[in-house]
Protein backbone atom coordinates (compact mmCIF):
# COMPACT_ATOMS: atom_id res chain seq x y z
CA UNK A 1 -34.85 24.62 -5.26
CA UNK A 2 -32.13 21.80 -4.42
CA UNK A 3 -28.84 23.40 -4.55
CA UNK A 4 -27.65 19.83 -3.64
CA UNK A 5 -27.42 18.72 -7.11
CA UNK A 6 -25.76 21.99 -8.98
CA UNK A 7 -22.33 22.56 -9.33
CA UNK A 8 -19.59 19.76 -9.03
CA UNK A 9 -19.56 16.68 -7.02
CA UNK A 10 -17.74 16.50 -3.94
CA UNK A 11 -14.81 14.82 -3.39
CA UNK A 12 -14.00 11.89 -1.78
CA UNK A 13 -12.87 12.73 2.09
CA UNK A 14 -9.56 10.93 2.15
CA UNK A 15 -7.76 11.26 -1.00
CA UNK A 16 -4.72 12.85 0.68
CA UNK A 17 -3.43 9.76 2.70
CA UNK A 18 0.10 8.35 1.45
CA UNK A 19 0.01 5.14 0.00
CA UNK A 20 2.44 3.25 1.65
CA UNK A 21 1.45 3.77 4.92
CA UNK A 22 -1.63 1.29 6.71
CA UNK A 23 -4.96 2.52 6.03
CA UNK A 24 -6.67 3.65 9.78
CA UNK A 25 -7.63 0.16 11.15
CA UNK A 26 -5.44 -1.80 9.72
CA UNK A 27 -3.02 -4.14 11.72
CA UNK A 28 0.43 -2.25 12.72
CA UNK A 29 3.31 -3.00 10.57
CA UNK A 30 5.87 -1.03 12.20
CA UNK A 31 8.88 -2.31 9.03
CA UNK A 32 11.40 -0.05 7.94
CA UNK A 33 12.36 0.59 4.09
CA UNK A 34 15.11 -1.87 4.59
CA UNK A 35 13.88 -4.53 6.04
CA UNK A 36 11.23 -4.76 3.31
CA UNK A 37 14.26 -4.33 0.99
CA UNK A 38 16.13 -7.43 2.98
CA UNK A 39 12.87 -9.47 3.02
CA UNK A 40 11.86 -8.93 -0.90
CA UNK A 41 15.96 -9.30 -1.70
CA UNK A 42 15.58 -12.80 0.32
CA UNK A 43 12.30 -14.04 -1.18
CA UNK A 44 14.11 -13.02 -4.29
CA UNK A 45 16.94 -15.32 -3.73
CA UNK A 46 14.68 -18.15 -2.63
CA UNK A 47 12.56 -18.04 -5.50
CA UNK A 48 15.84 -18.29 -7.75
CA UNK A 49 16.78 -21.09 -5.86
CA UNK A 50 13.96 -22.75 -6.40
CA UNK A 51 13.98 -21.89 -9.95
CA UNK A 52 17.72 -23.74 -10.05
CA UNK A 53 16.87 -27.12 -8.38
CA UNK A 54 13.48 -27.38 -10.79
């Protein structure tokens, strides 16, 4: 008999990583919570700037 198939499936091995950290492999992006605030706060103001002069 294949017990293989009874009984739920398994789970996926790496459900438990956080999400906002760089999957294993991935470059290093060693950036701190406020320098992504400071860099999305200036893209921000250079999109509305852009917005102005068009």
């Amino acid at each position: 008999m294949d017990y293989s198939k009874s009984g739920n499936p398994k789970n996926a091995k790496d459900t438990h990583h956080a999400l906002d950290l760089p999957r294993r492999g991935a470059p290093n992006a060693k950036q701190t919570e406020a320098e992504k605030k400071a860099a999305l706060l200036a893209r921000m103001k250079a999109a509305a700037e852009a917005k102005k002069k068009a």
